[in-house]
N, C-alpha and C. Protein backbone atom coordinates (compact mmCIF):
# COMPACT_ATOMS: atom_id res chain seq x y z
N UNK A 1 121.40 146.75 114.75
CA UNK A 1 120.19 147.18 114.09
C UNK A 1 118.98 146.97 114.98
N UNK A 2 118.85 145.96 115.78
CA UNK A 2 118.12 145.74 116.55
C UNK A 2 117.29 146.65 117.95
N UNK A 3 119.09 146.90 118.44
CA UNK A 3 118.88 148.20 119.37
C UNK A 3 118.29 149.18 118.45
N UNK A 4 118.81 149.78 117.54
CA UNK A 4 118.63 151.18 116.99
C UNK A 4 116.71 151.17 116.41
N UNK A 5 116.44 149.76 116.15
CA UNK A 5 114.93 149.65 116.00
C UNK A 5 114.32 150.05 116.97
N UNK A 6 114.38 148.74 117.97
CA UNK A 6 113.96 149.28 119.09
C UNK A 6 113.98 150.95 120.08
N UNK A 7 115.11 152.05 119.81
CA UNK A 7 115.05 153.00 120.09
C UNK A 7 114.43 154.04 119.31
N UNK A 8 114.29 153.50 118.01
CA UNK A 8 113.60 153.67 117.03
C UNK A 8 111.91 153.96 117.72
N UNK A 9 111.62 152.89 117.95
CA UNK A 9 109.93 152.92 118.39
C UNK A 9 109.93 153.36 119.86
N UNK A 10 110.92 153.86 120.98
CA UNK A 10 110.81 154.44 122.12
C UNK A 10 110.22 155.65 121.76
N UNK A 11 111.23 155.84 120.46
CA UNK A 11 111.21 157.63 120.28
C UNK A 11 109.71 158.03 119.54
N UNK A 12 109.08 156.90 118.68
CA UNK A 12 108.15 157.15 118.08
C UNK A 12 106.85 157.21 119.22
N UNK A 13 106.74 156.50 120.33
CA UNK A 13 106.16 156.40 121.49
C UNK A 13 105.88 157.64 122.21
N UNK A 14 106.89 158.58 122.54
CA UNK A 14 107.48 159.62 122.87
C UNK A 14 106.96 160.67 122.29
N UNK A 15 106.84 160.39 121.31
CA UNK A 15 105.90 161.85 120.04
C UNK A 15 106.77 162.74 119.73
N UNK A 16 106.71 164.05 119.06
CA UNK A 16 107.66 164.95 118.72
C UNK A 16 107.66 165.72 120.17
N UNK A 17 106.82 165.76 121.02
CA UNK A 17 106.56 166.83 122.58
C UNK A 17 107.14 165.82 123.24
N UNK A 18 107.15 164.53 123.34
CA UNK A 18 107.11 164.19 124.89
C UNK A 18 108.95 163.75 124.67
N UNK A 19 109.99 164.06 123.86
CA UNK A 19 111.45 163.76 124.21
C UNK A 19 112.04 164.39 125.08
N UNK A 20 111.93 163.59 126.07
CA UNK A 20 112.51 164.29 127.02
C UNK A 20 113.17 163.11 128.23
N UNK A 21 114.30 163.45 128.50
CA UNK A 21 114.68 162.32 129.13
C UNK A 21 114.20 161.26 129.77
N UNK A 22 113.56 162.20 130.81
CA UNK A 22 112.25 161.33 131.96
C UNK A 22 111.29 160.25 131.08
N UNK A 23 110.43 161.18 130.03
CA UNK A 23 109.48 160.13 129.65
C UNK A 23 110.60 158.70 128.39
N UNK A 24 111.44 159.25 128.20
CA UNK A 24 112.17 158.46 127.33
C UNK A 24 112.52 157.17 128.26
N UNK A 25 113.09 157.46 129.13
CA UNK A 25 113.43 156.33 130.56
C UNK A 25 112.32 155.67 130.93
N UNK A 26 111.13 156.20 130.89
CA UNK A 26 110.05 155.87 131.21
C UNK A 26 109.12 154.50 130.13
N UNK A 27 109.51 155.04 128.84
CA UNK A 27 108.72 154.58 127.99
C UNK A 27 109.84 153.38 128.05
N UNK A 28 111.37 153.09 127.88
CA UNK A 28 111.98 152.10 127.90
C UNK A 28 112.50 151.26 128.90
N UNK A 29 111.62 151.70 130.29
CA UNK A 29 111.24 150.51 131.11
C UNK A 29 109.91 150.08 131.19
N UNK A 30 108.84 150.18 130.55
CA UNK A 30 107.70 149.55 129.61
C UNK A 30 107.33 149.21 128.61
N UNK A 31 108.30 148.69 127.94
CA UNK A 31 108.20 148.45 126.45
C UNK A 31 107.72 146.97 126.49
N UNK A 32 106.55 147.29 125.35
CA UNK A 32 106.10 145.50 124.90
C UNK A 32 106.19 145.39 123.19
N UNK A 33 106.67 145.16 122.91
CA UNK A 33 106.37 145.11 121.18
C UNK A 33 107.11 143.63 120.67
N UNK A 34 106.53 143.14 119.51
CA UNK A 34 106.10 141.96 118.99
C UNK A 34 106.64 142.16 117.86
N UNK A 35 106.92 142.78 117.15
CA UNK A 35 106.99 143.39 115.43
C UNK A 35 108.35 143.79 114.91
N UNK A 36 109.53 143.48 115.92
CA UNK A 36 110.94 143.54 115.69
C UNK A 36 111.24 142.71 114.13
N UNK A 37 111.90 143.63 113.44
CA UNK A 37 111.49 142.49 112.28
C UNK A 37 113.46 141.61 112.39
N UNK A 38 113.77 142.20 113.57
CA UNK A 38 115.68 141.65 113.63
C UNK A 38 115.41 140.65 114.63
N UNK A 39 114.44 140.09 115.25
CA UNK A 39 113.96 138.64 115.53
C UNK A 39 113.14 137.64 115.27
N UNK A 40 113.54 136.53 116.07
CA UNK A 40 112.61 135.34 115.52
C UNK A 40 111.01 135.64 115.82
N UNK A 41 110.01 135.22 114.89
CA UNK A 41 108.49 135.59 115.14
C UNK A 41 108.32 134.61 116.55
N UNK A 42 107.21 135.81 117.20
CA UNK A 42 106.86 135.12 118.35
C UNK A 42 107.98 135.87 119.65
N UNK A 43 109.11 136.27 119.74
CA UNK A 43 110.03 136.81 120.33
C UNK A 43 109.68 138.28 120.58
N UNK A 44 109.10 138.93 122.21
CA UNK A 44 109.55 139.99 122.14
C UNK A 44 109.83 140.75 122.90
N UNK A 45 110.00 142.34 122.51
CA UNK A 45 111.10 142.84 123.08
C UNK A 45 110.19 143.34 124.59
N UNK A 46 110.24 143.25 125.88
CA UNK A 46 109.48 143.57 126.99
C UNK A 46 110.36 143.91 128.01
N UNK A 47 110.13 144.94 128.75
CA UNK A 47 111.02 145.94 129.95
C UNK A 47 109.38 145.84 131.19
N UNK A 48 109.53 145.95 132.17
CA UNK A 48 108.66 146.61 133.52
C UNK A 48 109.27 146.00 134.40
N UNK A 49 108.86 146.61 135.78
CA UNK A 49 108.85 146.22 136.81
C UNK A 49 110.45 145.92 137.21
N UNK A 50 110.63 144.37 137.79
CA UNK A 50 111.98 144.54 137.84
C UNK A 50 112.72 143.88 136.96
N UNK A 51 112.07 143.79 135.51
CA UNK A 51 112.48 142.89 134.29
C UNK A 51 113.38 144.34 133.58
N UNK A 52 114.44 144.28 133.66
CA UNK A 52 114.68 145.28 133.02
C UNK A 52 115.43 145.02 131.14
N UNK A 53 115.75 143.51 131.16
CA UNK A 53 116.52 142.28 129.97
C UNK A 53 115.58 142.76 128.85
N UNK A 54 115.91 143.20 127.76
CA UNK A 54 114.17 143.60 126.81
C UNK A 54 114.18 142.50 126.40
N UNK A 55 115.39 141.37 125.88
CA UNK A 55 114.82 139.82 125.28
C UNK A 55 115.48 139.12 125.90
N UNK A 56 114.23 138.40 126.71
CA UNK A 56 114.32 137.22 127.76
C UNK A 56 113.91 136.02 127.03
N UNK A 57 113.77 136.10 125.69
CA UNK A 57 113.16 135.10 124.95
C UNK A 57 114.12 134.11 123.98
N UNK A 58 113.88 132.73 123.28
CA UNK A 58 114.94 132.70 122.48
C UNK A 58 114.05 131.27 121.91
N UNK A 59 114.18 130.72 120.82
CA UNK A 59 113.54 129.93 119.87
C UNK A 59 115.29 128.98 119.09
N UNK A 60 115.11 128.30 119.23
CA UNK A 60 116.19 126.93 118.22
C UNK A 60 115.93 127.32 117.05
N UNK A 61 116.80 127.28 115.97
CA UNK A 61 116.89 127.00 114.80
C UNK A 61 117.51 125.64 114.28
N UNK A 62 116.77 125.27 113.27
CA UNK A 62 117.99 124.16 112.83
C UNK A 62 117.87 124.26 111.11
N UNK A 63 119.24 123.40 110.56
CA UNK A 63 118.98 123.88 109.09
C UNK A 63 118.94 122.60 108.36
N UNK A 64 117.61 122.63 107.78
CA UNK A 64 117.27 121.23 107.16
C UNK A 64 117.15 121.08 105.50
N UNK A 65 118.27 120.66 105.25
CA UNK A 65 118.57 120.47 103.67
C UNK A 65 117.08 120.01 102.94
N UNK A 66 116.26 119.01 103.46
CA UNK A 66 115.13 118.53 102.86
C UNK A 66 113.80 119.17 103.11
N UNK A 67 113.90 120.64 103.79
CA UNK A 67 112.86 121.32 103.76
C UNK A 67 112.67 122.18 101.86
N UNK A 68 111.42 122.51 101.51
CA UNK A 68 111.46 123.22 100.78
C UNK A 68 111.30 124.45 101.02
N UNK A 69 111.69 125.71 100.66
CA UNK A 69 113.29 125.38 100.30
C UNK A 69 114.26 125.07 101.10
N UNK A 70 115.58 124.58 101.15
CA UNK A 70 116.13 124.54 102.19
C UNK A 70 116.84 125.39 102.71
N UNK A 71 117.24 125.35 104.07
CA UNK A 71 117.21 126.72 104.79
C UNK A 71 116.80 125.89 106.39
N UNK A 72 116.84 127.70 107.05
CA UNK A 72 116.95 127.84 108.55
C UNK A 72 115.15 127.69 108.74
N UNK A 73 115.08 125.85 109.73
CA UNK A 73 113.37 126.13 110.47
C UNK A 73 113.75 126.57 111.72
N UNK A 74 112.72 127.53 111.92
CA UNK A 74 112.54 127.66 113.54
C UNK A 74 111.65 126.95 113.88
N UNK A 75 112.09 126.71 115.66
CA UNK A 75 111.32 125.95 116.24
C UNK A 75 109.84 126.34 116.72
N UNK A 76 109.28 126.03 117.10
CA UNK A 76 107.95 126.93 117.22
C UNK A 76 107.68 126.91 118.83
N UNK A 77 108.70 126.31 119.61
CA UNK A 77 108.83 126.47 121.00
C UNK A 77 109.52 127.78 121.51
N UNK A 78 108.63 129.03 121.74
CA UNK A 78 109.36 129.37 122.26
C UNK A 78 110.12 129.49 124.05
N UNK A 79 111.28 129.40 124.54
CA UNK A 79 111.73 129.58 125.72
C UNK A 79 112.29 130.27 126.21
N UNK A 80 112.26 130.29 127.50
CA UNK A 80 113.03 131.46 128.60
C UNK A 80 114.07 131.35 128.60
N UNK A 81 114.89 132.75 128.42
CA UNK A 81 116.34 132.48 128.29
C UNK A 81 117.03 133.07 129.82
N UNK A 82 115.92 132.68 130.76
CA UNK A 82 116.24 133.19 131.71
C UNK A 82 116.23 132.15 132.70
């Protein structure tokens, strides 16, 4: 789901004129977006240069019975998974 989001917003990038292979390749070795809603907040998806990995990013979870409610905290560190 993640990929298909993300190709999702290449294509929306792209416009109904600009699908076309070149700019499609183009737009998904510059991608910056923040708003993936299939990751952790703070995580995102980024392509340029010779970064070509779109998530180089990654955040801990842990699951704490005595949070309210209980459930999955994320950590608020995020790190390089590189």
């Amino acid at each position: 789901m993640s990929a298909a989001w993300t190709f999702g917003k290449v294509l929306d990038k792209a416009g109904r004129n600009g699908v076309t292979r070149e700019n499609i390749m183009h737009i998904a070795r510059s991608m910056n977006f923040t708003d993936s809603p299939f990751l952790l907040p703070g995580i995102r998806v980024q392509t340029g240069g010779d970064n070509q990995f779109p998530v180089t990013q990654e955040a801990l979870q842990t699951w704490q019975n005595g949070a309210s409610p209980p459930g999955w905290v994320v950590d608020k560190n995020i790190i390089s998974a590189r």
